[in-house]
N, C-alpha and C. Protein backbone atom coordinates (compact mmCIF):
# COMPACT_ATOMS: atom_id res chain seq x y z
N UNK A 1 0.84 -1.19 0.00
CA UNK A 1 0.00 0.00 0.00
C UNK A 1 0.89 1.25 0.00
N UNK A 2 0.82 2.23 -0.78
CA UNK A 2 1.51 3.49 -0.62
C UNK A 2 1.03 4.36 -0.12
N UNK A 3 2.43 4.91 0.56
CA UNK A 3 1.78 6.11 1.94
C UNK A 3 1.31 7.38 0.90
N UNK A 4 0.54 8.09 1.77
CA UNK A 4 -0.38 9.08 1.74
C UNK A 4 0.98 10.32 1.24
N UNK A 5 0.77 11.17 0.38
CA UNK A 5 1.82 12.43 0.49
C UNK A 5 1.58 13.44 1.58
N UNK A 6 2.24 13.27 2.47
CA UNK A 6 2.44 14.30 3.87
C UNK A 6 2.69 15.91 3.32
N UNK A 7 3.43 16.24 2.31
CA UNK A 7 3.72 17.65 2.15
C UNK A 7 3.37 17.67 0.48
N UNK A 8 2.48 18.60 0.55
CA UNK A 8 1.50 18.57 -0.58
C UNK A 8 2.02 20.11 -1.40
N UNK A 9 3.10 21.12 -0.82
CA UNK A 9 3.45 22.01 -1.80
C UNK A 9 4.66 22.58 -0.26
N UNK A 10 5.40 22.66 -1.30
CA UNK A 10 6.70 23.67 -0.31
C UNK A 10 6.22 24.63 0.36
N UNK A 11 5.92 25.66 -0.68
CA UNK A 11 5.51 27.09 -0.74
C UNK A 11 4.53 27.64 -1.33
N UNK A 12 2.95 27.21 -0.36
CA UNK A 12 2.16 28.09 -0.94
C UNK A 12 1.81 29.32 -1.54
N UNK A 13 3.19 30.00 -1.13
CA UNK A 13 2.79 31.66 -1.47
C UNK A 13 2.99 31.20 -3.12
N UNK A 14 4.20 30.70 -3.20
CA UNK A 14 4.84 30.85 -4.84
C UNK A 14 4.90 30.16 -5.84
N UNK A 15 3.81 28.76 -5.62
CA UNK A 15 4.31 28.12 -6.44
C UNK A 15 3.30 28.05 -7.40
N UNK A 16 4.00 27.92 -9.03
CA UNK A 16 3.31 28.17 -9.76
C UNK A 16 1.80 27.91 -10.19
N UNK A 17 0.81 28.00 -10.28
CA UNK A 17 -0.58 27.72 -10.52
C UNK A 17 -0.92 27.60 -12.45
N UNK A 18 -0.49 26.41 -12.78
CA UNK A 18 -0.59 26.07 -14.23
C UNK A 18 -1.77 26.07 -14.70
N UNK A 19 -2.75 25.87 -14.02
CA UNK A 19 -3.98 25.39 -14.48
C UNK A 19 -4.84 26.57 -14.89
N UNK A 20 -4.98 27.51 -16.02
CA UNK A 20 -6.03 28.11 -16.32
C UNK A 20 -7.39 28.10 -16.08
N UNK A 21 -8.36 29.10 -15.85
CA UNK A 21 -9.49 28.86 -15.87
C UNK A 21 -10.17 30.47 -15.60
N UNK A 22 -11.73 30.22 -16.04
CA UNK A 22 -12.07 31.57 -16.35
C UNK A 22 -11.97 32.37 -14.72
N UNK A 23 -12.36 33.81 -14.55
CA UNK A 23 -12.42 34.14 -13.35
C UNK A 23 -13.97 34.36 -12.75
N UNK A 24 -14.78 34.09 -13.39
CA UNK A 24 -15.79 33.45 -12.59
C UNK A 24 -16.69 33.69 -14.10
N UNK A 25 -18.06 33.23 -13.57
CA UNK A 25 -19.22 32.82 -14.48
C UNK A 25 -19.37 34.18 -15.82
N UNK A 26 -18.85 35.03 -15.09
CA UNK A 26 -19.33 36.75 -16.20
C UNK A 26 -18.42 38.04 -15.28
N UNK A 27 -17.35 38.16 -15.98
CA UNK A 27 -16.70 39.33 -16.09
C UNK A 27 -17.21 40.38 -15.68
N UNK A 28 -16.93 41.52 -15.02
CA UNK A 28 -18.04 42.68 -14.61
C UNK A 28 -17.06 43.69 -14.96
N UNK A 29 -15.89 43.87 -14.51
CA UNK A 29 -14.80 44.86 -14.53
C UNK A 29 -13.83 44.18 -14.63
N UNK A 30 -12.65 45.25 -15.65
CA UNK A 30 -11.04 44.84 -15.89
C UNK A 30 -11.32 43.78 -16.75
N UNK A 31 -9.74 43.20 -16.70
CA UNK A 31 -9.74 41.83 -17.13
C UNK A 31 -9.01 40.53 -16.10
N UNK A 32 -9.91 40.42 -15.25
CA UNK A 32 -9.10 39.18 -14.67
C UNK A 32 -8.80 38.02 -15.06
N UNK A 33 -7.32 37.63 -15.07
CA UNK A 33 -7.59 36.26 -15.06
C UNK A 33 -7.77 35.26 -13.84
N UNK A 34 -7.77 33.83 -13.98
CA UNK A 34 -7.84 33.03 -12.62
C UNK A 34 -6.69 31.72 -12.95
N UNK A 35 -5.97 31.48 -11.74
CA UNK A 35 -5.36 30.40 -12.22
C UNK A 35 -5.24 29.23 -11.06
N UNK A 36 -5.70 27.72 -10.82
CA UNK A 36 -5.07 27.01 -10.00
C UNK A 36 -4.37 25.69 -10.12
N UNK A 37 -4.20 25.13 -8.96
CA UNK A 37 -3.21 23.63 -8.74
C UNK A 37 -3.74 23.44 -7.74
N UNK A 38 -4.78 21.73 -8.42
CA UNK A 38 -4.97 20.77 -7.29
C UNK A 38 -4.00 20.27 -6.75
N UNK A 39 -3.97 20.16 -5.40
CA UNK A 39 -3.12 19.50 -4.29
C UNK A 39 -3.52 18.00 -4.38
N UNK A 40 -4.05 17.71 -3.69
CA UNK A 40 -4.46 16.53 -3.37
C UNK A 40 -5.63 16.63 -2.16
N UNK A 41 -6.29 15.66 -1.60
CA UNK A 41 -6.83 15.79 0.02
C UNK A 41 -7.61 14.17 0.42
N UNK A 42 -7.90 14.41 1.54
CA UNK A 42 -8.42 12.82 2.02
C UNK A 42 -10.14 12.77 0.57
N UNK A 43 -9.90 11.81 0.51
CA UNK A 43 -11.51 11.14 -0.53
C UNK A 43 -12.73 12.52 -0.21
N UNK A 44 -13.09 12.57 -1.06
CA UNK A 44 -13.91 13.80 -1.81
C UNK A 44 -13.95 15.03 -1.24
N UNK A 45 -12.44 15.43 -1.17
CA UNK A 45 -12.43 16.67 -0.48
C UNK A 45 -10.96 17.20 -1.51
N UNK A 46 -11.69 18.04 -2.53
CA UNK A 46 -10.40 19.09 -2.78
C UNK A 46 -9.35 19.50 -2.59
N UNK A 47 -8.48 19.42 -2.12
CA UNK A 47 -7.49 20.77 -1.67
C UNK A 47 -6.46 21.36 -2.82
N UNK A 48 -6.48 22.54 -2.81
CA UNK A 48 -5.58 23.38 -3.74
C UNK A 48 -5.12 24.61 -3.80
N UNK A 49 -4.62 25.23 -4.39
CA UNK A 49 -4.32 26.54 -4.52
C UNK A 49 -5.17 27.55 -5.80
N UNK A 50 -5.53 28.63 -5.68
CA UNK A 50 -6.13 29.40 -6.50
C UNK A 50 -5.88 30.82 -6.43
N UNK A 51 -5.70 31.56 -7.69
CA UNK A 51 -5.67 33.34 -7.42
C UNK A 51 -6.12 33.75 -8.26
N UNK A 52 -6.47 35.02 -8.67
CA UNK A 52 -7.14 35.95 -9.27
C UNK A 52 -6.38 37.24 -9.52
N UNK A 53 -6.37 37.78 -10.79
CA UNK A 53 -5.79 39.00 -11.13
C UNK A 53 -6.76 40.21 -10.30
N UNK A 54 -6.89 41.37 -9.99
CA UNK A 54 -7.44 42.20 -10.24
C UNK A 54 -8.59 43.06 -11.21
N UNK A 55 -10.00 42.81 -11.05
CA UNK A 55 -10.69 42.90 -11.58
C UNK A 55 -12.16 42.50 -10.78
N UNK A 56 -13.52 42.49 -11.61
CA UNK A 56 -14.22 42.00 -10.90
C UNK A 56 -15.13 41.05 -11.60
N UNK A 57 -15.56 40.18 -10.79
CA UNK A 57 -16.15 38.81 -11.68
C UNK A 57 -17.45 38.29 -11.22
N UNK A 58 -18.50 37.59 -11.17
CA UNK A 58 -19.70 37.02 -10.84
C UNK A 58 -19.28 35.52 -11.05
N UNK A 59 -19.74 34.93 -10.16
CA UNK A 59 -19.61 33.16 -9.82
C UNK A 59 -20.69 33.09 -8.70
N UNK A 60 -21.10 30.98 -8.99
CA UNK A 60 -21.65 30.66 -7.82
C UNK A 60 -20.77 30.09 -7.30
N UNK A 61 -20.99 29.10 -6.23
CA UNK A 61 -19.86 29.23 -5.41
C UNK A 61 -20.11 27.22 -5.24
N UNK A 62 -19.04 26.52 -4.83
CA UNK A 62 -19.16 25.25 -4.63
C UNK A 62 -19.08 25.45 -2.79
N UNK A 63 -19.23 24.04 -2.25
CA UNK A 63 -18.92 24.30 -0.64
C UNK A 63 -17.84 24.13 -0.77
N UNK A 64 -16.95 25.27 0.24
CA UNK A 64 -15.52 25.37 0.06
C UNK A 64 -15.10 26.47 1.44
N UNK A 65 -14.51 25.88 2.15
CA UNK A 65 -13.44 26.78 2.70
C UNK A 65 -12.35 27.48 2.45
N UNK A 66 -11.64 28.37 2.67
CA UNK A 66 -10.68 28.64 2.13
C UNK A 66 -10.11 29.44 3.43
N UNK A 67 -8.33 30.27 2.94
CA UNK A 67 -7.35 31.07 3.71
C UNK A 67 -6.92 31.67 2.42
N UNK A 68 -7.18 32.89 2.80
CA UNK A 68 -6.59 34.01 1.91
C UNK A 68 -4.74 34.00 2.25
N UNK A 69 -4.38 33.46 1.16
CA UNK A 69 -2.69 33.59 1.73
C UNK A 69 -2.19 34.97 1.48
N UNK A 70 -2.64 35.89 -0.02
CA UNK A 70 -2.21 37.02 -0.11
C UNK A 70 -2.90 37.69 -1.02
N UNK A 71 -2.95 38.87 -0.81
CA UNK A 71 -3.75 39.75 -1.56
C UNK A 71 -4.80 40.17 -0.59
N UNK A 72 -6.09 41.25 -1.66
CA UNK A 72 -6.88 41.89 -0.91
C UNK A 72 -8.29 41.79 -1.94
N UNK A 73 -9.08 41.57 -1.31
CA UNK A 73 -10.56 41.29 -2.49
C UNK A 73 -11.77 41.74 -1.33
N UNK A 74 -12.70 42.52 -1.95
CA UNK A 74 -13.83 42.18 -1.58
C UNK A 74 -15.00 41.37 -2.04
N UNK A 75 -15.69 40.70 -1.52
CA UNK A 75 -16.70 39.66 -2.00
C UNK A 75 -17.86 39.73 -1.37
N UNK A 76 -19.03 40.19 -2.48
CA UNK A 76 -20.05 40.41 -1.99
C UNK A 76 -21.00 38.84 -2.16
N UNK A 77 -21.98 38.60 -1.21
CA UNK A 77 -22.56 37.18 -1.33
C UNK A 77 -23.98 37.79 -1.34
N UNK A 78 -24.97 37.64 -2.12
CA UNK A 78 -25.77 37.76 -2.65
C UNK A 78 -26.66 36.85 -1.28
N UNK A 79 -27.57 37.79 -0.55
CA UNK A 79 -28.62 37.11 0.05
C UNK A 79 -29.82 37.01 -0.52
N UNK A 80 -30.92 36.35 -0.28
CA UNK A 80 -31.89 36.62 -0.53
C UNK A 80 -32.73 37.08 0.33
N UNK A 81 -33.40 37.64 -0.05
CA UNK A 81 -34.60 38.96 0.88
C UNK A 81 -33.89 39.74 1.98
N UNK A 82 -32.38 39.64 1.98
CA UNK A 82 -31.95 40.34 3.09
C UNK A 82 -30.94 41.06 1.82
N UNK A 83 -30.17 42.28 3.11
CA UNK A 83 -28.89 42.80 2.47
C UNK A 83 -27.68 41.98 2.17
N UNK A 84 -27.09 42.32 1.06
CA UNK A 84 -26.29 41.51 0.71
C UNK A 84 -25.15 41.19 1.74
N UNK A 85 -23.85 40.48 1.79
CA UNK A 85 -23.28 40.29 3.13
C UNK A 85 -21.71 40.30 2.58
N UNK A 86 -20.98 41.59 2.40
CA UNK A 86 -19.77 42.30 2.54
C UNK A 86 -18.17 41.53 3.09
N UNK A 87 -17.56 40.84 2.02
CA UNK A 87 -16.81 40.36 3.31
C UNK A 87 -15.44 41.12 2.59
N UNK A 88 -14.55 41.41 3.55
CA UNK A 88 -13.35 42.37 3.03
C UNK A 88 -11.94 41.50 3.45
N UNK A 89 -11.52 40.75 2.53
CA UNK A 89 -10.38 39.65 2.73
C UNK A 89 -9.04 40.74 2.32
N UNK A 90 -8.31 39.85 3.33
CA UNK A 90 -6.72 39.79 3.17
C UNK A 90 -6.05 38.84 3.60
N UNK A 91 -4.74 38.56 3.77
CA UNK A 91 -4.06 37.28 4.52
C UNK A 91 -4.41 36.74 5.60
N UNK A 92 -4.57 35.93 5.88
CA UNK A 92 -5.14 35.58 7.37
C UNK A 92 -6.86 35.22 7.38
N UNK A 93 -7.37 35.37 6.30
CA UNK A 93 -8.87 35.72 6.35
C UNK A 93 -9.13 34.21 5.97
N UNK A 94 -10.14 34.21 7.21
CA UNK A 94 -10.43 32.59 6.59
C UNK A 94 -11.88 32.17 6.13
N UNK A 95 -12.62 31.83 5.19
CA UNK A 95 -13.72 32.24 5.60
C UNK A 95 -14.86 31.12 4.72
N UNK A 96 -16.16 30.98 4.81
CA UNK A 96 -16.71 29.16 4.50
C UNK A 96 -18.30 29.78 3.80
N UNK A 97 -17.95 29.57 2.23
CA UNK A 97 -18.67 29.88 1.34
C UNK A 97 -19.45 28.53 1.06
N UNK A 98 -21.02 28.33 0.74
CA UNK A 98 -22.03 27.79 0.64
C UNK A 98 -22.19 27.51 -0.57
N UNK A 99 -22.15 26.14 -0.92
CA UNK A 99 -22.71 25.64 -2.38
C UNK A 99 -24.34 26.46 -2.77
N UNK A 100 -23.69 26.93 -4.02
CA UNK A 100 -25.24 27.99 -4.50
C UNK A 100 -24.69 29.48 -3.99
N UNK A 101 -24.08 29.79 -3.31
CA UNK A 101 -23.65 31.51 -3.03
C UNK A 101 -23.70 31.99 -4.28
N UNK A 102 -24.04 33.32 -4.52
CA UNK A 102 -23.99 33.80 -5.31
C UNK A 102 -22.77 34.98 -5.16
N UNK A 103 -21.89 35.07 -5.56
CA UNK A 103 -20.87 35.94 -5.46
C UNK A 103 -19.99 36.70 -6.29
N UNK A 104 -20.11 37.91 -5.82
CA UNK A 104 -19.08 39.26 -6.59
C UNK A 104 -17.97 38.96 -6.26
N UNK A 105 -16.72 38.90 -6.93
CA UNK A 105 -15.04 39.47 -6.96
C UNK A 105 -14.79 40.37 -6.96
N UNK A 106 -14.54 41.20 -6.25
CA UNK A 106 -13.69 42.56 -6.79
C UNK A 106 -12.27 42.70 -6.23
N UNK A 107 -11.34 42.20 -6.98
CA UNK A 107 -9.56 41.75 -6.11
C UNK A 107 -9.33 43.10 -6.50
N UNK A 108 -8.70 43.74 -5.46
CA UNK A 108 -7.63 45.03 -5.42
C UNK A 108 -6.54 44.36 -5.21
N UNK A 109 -6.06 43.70 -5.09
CA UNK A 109 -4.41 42.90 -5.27
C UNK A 109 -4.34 41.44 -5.64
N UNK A 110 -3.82 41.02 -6.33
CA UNK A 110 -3.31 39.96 -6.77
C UNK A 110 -3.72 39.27 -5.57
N UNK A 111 -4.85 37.76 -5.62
CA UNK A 111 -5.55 37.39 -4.33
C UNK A 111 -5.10 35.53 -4.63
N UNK A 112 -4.68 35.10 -3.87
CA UNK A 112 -4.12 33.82 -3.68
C UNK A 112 -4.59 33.38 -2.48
N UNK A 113 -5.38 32.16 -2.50
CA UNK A 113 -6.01 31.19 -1.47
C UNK A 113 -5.37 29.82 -1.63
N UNK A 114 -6.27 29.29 -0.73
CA UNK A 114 -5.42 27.85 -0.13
C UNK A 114 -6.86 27.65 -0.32
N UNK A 115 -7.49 26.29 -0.70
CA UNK A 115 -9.07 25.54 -0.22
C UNK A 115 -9.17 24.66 -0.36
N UNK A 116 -10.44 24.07 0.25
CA UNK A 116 -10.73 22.65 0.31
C UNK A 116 -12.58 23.05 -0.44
N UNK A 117 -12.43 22.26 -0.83
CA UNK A 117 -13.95 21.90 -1.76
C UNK A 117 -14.22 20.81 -1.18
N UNK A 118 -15.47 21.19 -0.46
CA UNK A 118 -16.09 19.98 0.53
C UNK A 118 -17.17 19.07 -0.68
N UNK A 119 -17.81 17.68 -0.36
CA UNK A 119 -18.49 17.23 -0.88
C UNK A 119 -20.06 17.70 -0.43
């Protein structure tokens, strides 16, 4: 049986993110792009790295936790019948988005996360 990989990236801040992909469902402002690298994680659980250029974008959202490793974004989450709900990330920000969210991007700095995509 082969062991499990214990260290799944050196250096999250830097390491490269090959994987293209759009920056969310519809473009709103700028031109962002998005780029990540699956890690690995225990059976149906995600883990990877992801960032975003500067710009702003519309997406729904999968269940997913995440840690803002760097950068600065605000993300608005679309309630229903209530006010929408403001969240203002930077490093350290950790924070647990709902399969179906409806959500704004707006990165003011180059925004790099760490997440897990729950089942």
């Amino acid at each position: 049986m082969r062991a499990p990989r214990r260290l799944l990236c050196a250096d999250a801040l830097s390491a490269d993110l090959p994987e293209p992909l759009p920056a969310g469902e519809a473009v709103i402002a700028g031109a962002p792009t998005a780029r990540y690298l699956e890690l690995a994680g225990p059976e149906g659980v995600e883990v990877g790295l992801w960032e975003m250029t500067p710009g702003s974008a519309r997406d729904t959202e999968a269940e997913e936790v995440f840690v803002v490793l760097a950068g600065r974004a605000t993300v608005t989450v679309a309630v229903d019948g209530d006010d929408d709900e403001v969240l203002e990330l930077a490093a350290g920000s950790v924070v647990h988005l709902h399969a179906g969210d409806r959500t704004t991007w707006t990165v003011h700095e180059p925004l790099r996360k760490l997440y897990l995509q729950l089942p």
